[in-house]
C-alpha atoms as a PDB file:
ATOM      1  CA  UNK A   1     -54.057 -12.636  30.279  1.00  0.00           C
ATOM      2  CA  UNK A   2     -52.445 -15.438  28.087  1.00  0.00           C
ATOM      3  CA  UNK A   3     -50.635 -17.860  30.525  1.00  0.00           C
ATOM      4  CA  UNK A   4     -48.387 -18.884  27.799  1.00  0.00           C
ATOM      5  CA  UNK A   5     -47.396 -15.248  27.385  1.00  0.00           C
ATOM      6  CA  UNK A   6     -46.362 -14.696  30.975  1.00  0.00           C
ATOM      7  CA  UNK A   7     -42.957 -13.252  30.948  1.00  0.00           C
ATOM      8  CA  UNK A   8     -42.124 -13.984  34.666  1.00  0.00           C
ATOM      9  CA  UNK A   9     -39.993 -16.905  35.852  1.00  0.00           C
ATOM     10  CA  UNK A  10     -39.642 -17.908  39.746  1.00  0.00           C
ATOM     11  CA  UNK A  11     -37.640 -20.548  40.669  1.00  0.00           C
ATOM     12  CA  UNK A  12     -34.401 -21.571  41.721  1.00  0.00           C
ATOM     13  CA  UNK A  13     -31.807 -20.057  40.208  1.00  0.00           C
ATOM     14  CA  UNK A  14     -34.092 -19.140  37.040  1.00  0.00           C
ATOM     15  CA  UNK A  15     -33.115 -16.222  35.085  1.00  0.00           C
ATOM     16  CA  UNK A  16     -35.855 -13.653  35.494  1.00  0.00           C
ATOM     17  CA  UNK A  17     -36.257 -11.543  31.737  1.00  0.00           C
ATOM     18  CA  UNK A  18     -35.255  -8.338  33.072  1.00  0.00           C
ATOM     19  CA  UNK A  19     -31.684  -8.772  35.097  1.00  0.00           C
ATOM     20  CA  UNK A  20     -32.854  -5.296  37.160  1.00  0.00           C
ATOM     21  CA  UNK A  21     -30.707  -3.323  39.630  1.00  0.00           C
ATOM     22  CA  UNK A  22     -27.287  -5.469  39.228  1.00  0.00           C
ATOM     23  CA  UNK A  23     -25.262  -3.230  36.489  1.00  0.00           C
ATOM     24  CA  UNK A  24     -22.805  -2.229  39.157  1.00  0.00           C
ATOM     25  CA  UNK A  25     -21.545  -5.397  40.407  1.00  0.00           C
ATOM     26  CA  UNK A  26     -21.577  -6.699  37.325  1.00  0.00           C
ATOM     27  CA  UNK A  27     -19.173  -3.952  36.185  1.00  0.00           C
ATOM     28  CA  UNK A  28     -17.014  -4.834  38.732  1.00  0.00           C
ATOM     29  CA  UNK A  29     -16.613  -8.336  37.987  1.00  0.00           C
ATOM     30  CA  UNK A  30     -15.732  -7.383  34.238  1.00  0.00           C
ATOM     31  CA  UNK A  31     -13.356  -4.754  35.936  1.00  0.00           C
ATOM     32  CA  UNK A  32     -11.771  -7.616  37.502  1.00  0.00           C
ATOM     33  CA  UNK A  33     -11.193  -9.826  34.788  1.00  0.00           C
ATOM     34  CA  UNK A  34      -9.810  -7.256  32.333  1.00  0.00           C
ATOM     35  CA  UNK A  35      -7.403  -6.625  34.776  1.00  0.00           C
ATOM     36  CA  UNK A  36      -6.265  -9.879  35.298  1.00  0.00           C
ATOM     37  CA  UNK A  37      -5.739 -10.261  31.284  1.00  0.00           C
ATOM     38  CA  UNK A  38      -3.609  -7.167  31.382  1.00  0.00           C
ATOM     39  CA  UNK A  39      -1.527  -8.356  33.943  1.00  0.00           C
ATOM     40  CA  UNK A  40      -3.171  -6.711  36.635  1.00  0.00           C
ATOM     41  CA  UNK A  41      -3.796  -7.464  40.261  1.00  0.00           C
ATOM     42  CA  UNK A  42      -7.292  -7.428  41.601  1.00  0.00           C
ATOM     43  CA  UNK A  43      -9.507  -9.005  44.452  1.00  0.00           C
ATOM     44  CA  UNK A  44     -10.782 -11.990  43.726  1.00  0.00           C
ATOM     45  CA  UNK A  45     -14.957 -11.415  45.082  1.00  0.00           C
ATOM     46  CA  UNK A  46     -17.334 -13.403  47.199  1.00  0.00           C
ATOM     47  CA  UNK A  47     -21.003 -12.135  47.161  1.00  0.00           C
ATOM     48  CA  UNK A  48     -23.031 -12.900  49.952  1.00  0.00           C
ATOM     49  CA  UNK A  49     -26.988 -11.952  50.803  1.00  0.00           C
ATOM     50  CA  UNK A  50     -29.961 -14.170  52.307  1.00  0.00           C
ATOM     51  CA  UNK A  51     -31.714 -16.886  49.860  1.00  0.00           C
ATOM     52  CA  UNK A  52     -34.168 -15.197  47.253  1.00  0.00           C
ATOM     53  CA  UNK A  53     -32.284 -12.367  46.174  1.00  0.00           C
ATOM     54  CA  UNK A  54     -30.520 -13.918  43.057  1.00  0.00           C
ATOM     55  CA  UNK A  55     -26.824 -14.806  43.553  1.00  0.00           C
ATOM     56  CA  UNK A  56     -27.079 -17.402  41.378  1.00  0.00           C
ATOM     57  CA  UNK A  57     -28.785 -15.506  38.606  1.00  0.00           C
ATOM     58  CA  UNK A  58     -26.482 -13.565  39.308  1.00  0.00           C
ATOM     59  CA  UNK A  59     -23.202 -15.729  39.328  1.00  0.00           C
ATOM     60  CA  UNK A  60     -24.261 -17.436  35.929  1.00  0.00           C
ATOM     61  CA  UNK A  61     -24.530 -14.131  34.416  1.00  0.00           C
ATOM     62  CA  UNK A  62     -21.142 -12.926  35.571  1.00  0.00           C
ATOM     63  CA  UNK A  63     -19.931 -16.087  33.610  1.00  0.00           C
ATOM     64  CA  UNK A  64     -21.446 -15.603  30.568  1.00  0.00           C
ATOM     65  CA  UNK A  65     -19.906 -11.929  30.573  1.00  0.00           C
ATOM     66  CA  UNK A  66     -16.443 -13.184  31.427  1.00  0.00           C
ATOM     67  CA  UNK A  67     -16.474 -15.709  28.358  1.00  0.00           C
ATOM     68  CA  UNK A  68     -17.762 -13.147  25.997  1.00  0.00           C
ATOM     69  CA  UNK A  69     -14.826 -11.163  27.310  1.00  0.00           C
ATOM     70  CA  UNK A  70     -12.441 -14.128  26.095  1.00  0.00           C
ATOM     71  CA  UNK A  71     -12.038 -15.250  29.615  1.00  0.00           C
ATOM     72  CA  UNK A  72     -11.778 -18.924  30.630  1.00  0.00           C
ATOM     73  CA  UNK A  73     -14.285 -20.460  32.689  1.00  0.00           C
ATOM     74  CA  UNK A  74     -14.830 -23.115  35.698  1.00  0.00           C
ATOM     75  CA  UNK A  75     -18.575 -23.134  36.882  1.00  0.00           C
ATOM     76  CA  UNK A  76     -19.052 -25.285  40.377  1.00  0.00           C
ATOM     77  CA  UNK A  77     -22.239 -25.541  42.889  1.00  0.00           C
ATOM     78  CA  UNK A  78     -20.539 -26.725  46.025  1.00  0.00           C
ATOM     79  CA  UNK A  79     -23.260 -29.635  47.892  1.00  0.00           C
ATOM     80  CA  UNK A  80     -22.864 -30.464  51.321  1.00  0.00           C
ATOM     81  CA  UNK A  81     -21.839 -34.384  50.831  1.00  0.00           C
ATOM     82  CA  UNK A  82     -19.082 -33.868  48.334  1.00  0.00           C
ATOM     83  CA  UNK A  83     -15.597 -32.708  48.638  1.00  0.00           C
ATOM     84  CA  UNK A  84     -14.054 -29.577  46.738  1.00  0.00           C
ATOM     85  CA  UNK A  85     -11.344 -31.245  44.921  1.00  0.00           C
ATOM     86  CA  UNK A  86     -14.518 -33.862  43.171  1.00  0.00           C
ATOM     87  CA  UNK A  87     -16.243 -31.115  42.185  1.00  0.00           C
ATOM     88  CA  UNK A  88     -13.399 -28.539  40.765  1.00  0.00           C
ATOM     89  CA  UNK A  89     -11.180 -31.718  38.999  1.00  0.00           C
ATOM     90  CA  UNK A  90     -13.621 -32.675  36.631  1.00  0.00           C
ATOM     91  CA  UNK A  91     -14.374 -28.881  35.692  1.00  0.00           C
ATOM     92  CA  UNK A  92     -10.614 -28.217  35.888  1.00  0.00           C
ATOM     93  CA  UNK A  93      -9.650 -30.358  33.170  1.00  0.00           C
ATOM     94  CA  UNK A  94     -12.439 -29.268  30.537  1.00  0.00           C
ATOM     95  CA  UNK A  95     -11.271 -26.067  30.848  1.00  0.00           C
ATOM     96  CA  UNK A  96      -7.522 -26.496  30.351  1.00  0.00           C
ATOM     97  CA  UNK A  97      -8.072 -28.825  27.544  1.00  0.00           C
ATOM     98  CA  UNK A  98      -9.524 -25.665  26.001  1.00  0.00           C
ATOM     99  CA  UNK A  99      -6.540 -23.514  26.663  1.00  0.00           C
ATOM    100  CA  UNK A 100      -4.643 -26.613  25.269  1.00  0.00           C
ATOM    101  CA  UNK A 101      -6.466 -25.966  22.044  1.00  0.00           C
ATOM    102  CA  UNK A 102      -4.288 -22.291  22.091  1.00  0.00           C
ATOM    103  CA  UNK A 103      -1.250 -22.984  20.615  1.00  0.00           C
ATOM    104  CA  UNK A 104       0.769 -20.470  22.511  1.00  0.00           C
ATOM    105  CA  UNK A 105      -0.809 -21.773  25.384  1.00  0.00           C
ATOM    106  CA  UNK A 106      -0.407 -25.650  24.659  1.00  0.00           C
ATOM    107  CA  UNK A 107       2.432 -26.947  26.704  1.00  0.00           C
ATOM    108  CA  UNK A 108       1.708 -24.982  30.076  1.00  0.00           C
ATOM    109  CA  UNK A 109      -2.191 -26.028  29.540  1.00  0.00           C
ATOM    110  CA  UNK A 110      -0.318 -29.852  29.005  1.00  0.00           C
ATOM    111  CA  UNK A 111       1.763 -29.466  31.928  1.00  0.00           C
ATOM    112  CA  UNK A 112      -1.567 -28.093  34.335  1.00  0.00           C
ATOM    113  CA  UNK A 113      -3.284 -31.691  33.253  1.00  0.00           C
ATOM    114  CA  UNK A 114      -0.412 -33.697  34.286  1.00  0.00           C
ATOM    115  CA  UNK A 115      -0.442 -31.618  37.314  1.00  0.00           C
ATOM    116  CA  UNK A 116      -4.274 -32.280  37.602  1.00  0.00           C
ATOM    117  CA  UNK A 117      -3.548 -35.848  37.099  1.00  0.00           C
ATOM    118  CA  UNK A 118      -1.131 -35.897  39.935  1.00  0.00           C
ATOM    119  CA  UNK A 119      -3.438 -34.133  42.189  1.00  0.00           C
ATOM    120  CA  UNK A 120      -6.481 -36.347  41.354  1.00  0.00           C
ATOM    121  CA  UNK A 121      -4.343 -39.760  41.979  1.00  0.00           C
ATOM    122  CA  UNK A 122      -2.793 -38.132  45.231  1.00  0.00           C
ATOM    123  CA  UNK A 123      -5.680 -37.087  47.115  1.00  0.00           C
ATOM    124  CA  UNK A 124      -8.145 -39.920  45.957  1.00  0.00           C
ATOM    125  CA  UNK A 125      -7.082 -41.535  49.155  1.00  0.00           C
ATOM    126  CA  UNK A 126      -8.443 -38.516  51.357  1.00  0.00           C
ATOM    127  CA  UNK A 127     -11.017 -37.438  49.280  1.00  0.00           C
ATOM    128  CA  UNK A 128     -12.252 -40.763  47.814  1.00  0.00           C
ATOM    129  CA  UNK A 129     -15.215 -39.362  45.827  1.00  0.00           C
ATOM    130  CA  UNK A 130     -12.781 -37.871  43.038  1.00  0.00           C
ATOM    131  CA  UNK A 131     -13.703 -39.810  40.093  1.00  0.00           C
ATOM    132  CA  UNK A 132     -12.640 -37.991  36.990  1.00  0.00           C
ATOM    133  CA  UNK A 133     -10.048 -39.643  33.643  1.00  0.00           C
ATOM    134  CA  UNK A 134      -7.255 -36.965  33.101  1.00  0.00           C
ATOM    135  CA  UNK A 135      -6.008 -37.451  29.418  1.00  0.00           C
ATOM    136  CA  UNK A 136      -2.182 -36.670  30.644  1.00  0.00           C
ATOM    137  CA  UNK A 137      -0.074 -38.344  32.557  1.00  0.00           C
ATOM    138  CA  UNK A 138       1.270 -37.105  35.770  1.00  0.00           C
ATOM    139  CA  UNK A 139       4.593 -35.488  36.208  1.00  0.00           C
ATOM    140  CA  UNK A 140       6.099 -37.296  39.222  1.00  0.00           C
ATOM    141  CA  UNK A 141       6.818 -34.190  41.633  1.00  0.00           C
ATOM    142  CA  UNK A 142       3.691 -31.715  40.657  1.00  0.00           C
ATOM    143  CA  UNK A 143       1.351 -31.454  42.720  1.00  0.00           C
ATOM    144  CA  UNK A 144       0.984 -34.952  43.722  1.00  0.00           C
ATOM    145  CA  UNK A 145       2.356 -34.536  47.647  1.00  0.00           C
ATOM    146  CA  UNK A 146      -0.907 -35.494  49.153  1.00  0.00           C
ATOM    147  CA  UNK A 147      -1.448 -32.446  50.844  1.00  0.00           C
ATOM    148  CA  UNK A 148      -4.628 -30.156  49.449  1.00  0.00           C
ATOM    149  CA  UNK A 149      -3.322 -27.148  50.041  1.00  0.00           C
ATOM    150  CA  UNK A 150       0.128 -27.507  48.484  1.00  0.00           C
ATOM    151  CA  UNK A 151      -1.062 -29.297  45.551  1.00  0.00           C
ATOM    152  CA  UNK A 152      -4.020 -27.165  45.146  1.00  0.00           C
ATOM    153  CA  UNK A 153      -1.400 -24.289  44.792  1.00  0.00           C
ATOM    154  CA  UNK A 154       0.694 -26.249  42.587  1.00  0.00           C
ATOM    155  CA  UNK A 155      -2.661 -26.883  40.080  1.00  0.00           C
ATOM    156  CA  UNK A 156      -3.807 -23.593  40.144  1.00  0.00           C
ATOM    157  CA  UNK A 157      -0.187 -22.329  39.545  1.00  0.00           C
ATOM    158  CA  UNK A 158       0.134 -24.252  36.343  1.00  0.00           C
ATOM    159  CA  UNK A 159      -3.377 -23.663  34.886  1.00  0.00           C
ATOM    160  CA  UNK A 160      -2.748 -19.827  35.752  1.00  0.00           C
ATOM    161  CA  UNK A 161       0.457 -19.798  33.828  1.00  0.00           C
ATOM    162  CA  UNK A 162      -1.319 -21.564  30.828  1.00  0.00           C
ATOM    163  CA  UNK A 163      -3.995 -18.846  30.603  1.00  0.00           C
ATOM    164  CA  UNK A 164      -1.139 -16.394  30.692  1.00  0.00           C
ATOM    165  CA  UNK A 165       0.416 -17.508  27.995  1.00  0.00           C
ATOM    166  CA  UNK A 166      -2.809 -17.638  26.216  1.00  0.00           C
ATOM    167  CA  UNK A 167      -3.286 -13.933  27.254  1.00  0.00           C
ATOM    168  CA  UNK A 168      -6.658 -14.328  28.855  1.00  0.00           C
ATOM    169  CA  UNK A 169      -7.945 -15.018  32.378  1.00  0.00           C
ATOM    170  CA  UNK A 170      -8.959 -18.554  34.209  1.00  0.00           C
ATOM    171  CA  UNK A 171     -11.709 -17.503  36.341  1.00  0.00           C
ATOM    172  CA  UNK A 172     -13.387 -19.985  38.791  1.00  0.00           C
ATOM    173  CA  UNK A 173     -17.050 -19.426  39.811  1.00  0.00           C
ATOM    174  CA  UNK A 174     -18.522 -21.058  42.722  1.00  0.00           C
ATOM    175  CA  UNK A 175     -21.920 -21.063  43.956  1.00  0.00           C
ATOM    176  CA  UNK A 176     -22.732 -21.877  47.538  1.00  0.00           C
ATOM    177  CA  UNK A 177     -19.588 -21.813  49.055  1.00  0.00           C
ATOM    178  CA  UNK A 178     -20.791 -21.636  52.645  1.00  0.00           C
ATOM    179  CA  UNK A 179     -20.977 -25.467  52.188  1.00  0.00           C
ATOM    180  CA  UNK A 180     -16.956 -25.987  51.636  1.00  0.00           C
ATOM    181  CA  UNK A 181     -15.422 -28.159  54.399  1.00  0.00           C
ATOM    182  CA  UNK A 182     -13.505 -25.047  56.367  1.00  0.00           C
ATOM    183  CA  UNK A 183      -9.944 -26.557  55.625  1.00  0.00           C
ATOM    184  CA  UNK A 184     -10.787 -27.084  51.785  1.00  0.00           C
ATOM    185  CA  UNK A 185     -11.713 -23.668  51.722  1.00  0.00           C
ATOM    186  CA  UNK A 186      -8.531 -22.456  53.568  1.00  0.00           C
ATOM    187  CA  UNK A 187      -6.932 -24.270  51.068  1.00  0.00           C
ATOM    188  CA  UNK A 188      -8.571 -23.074  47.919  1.00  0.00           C
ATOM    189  CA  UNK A 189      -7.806 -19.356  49.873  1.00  0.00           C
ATOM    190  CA  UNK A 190      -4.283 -20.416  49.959  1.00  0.00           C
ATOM    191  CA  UNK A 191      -3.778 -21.359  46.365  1.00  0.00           C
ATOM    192  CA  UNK A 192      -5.187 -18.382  45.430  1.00  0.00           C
ATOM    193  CA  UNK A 193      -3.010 -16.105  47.291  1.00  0.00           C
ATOM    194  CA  UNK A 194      -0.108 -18.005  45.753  1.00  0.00           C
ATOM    195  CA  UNK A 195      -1.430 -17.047  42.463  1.00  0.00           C
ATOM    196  CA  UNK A 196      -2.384 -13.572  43.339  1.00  0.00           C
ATOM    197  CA  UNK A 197       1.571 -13.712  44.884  1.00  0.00           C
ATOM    198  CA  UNK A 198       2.851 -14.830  40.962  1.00  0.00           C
ATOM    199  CA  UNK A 199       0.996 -12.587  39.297  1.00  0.00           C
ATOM    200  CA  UNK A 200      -1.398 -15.209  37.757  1.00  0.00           C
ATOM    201  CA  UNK A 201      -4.764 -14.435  35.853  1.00  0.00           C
ATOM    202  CA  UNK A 202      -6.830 -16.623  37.700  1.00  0.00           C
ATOM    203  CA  UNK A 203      -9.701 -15.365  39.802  1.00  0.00           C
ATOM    204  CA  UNK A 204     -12.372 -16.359  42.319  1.00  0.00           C
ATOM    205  CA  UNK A 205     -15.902 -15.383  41.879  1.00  0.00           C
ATOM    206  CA  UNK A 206     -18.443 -17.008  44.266  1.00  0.00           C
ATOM    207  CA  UNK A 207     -21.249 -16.690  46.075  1.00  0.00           C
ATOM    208  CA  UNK A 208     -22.816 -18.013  49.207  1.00  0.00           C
ATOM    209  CA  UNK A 209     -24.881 -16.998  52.335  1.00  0.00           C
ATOM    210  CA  UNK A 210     -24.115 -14.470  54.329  1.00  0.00           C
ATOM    211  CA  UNK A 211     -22.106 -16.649  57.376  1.00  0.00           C
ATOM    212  CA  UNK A 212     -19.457 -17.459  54.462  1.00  0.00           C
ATOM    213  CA  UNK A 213     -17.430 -14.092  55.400  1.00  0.00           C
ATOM    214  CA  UNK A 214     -17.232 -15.771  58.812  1.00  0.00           C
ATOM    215  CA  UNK A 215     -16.161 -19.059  57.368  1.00  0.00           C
ATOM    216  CA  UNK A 216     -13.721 -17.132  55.140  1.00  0.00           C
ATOM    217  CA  UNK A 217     -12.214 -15.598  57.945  1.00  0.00           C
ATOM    218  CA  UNK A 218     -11.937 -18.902  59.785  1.00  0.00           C
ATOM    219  CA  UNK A 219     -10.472 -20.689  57.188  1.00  0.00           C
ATOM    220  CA  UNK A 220      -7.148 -17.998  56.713  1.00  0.00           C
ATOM    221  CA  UNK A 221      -7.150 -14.791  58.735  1.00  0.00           C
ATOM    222  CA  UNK A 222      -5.648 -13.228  55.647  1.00  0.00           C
ATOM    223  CA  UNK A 223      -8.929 -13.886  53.575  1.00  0.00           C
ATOM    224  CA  UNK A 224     -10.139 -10.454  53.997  1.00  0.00           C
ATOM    225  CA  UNK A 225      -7.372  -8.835  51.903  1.00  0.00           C
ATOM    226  CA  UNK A 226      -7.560 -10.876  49.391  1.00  0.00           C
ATOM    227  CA  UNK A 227     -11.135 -10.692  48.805  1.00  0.00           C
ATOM    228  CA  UNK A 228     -14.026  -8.230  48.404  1.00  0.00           C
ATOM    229  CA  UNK A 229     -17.262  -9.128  50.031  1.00  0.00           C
ATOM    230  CA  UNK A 230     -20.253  -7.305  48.444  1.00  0.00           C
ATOM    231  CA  UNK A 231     -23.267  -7.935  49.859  1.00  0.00           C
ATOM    232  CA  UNK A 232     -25.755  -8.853  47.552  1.00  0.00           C
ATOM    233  CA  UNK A 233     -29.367  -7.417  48.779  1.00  0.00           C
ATOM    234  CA  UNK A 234     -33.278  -6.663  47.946  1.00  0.00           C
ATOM    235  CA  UNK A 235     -33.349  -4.223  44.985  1.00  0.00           C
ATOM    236  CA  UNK A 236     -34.668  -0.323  45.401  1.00  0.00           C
ATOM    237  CA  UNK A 237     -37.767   0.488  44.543  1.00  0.00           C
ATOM    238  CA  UNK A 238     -36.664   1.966  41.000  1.00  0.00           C
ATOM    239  CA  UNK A 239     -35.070  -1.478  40.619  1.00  0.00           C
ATOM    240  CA  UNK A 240     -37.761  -3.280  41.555  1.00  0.00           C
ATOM    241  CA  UNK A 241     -40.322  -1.669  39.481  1.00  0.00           C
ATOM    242  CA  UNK A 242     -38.391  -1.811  36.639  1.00  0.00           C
ATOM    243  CA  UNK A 243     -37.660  -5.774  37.127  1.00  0.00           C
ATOM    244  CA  UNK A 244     -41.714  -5.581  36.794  1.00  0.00           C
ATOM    245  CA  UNK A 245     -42.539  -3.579  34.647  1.00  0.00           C
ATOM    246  CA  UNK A 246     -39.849  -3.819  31.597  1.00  0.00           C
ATOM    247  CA  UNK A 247     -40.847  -7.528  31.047  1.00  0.00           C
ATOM    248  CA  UNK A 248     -44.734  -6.921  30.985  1.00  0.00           C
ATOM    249  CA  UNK A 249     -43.929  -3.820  28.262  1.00  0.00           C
ATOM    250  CA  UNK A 250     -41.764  -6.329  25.669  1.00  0.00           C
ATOM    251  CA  UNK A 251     -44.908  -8.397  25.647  1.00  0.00           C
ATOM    252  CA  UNK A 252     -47.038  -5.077  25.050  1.00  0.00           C
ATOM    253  CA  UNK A 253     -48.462  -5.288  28.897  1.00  0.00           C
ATOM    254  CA  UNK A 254     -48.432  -2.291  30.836  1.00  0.00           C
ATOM    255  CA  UNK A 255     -49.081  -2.458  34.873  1.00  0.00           C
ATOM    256  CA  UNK A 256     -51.052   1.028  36.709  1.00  0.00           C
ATOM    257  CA  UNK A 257     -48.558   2.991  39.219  1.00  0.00           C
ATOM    258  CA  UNK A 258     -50.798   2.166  42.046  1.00  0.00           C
ATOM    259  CA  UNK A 259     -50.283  -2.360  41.004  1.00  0.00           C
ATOM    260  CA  UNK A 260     -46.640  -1.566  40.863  1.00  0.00           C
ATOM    261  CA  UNK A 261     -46.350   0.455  44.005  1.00  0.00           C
ATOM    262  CA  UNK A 262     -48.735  -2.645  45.550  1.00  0.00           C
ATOM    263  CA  UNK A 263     -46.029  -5.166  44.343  1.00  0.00           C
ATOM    264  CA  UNK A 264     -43.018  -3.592  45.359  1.00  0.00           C
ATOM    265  CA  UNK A 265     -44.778  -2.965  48.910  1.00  0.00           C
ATOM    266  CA  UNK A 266     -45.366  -6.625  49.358  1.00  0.00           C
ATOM    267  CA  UNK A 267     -42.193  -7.917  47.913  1.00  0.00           C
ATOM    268  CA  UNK A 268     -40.054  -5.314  49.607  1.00  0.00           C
ATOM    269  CA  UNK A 269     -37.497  -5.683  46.750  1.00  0.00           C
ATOM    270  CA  UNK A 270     -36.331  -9.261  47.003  1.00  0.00           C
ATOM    271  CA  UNK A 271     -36.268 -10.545  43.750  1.00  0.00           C
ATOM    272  CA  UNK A 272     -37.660 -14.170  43.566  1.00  0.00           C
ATOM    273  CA  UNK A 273     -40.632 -12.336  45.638  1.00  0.00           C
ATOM    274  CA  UNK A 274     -40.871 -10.229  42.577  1.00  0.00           C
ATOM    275  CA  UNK A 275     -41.209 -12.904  40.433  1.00  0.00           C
ATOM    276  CA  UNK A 276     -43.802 -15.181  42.116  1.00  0.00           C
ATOM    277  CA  UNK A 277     -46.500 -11.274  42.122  1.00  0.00           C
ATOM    278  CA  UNK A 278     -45.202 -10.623  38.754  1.00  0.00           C
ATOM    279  CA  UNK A 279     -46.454 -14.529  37.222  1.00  0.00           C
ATOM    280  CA  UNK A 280     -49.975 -14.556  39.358  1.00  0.00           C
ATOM    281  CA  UNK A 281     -50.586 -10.829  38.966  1.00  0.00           C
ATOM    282  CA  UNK A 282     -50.553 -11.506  35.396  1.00  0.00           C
ATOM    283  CA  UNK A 283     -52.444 -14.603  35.261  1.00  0.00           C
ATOM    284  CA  UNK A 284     -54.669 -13.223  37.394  1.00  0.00           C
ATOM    285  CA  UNK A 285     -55.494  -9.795  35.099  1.00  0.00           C
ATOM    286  CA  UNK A 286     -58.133 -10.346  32.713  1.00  0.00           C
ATOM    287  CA  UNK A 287     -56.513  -7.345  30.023  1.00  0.00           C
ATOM    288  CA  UNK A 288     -54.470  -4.744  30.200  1.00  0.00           C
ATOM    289  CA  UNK A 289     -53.319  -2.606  31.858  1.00  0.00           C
ATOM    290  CA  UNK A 290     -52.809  -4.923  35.306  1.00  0.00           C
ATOM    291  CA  UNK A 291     -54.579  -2.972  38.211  1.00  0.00           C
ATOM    292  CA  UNK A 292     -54.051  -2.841  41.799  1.00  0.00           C
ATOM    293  CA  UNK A 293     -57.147  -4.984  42.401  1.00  0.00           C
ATOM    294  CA  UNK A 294     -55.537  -7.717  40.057  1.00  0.00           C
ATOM    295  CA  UNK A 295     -52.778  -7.343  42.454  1.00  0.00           C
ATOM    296  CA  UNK A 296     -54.895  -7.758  45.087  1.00  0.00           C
ATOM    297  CA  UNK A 297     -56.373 -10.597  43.517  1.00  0.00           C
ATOM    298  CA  UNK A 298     -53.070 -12.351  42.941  1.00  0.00           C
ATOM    299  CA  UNK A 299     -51.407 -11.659  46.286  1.00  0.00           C
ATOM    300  CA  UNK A 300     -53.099 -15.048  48.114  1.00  0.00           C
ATOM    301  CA  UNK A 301     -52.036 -16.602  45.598  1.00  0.00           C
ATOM    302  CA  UNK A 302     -48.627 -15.916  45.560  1.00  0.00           C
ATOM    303  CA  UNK A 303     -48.309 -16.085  49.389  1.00  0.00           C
ATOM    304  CA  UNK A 304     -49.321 -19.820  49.243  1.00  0.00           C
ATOM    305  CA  UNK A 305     -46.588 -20.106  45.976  1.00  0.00           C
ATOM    306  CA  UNK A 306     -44.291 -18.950  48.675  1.00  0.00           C
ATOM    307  CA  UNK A 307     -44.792 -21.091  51.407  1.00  0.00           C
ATOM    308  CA  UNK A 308     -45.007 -24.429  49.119  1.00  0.00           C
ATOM    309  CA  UNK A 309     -41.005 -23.227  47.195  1.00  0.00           C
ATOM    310  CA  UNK A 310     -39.428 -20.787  49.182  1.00  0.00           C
ATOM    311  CA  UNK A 311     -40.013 -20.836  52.785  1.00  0.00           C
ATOM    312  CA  UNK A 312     -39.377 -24.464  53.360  1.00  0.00           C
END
């Protein structure tokens, strides 16, 4: 088969073509934010599951639905060596000089950078890998005490008001959040219960492995009300067949039941597994339609793929 042709794409956090199996928490998530733009209350939502089975995909594709909704977006990957407030602050203030941009919306979206300004030159003494400019100047009094999660409220308070006024939603995405210091995350949890408390459109989506509902619940006893938890899993076999299939048939590539069955059998559903079979059972075929013997073929292959990318 042409190699330039393949439609399959392992790798980390690489969008595979066909997004199989994930309509329903994706629905949720939209559910979410359009209820936050009416005025609504709703959880914000943390997804957990192992390594492999596409949060990321997952959480980048929740964003791009939210901002074709007309929401507002923050998009974070939270490393071990860096604190929370470096990595939101600079993200923070691109996405309130867009709601700044809303002219209903311009003086609270004004008033959330001088906040952000006062936060940033607060904490850089605690946190002294914040380096980001802040084209405001701070309001002496907003969120500027020193303390994260007082300030943090006070900054997510004031952007939440200014996408209020601009009649949409501020939604923060995170991807994995197991690595957030426990008391930043308590404090991020706090500020978002304050919000949540005001009636603020701003929302939490975020992802992480699956000891991050332990670390929630470390970080504020209270975390379980204020957030749902799906777990995020290995697809059925319907799911998975499709996630193989579908791509193969938009190039004009069909697979036999019996490869298919073979694929989903040695993946068990997970969906970078599905991936890795999917690219070397289709290098490996010779025409179509892929057999079970190309899968067979293909399978050594893609166990050693696995053991040099994923289980390391």
């Amino acid at each position: 088969m042409d190699a330039v042709s393949n439609p399959y794409s392992p790798g980390a956090g690489t969008k595979p073509p066909e997004l199989a199996g994930r309509d329903d928490i994706r629905k949720r998530v939209s559910v979410c934010i359009e209820r936050l733009k009416r005025g609504r209350h709703d959880k914000s939502i943390l997804m957990v599951g192992l390594r492999g089975v596409g949060k990321t995909v997952l959480l980048d594709q929740m964003r791009q639905d939210a901002e074709a909704a007309g929401a507002h977006t923050v998009r974070i990957e939270a490393p071990e060596d860096r604190s929370l407030p470096a990595i939101l602050a600079p993200q923070l203030r691109i996405a309130l000089l867009r709601l700044s941009r809303i002219e209903k919306a311009k003086d609270h979206a004004i008033n959330a950078l001088r906040a952000l300004a006062g936060f940033v030159g607060a904490l850089k003494v605690n946190f002294g890998d914040i380096e980001v400019g802040i084209d405001a100047e701070a309001l002496p009094g907003l969120a500027d005490n020193g303390d994260l999660e007082s300030d943090l409220g006070a900054l997510l308070a004031e952007a939440g008001t200014a996408a209020q006024k601009a009649e949409t939603a501020l939604v923060i995405f995170i991807d994995e959040m197991q690595y957030i210091e426990e008391t930043q995350f308590g404090a991020l949890i706090s500020a978002l219960h304050l919000c949540s408390q005001k009636g603020l459109p701003i929302s939490l989506i975020g992802a992480g492995l699956p000891q991050l509902l332990a670390r929630a619940g470390n970080a504020k006893s209270y975390a379980e009300r204020l957030f749902d938890f799906p777990m995020i899993g290995a697809l059925d076999s319907n799911a998975a067949a499709r996630a193989i299939t579908k791509p193969a048939q938009d190039e004009g590539v069909v697979y036999d039941d019996q490869a298919v069955a073979k694929i989903v059998q040695h993946t068990h559903g997970y969906p970078y597994f599905l991936q890795e079979w999917g690219k070397h059972s289709w290098d490996t075929a010779q025409e179509s339609p892929i057999t079970s013997a190309d899968v067979d073929n293909a399978t050594q292959t893609a166990l050693a793929a696995l053991d040099e990318s994923f289980f390391v």
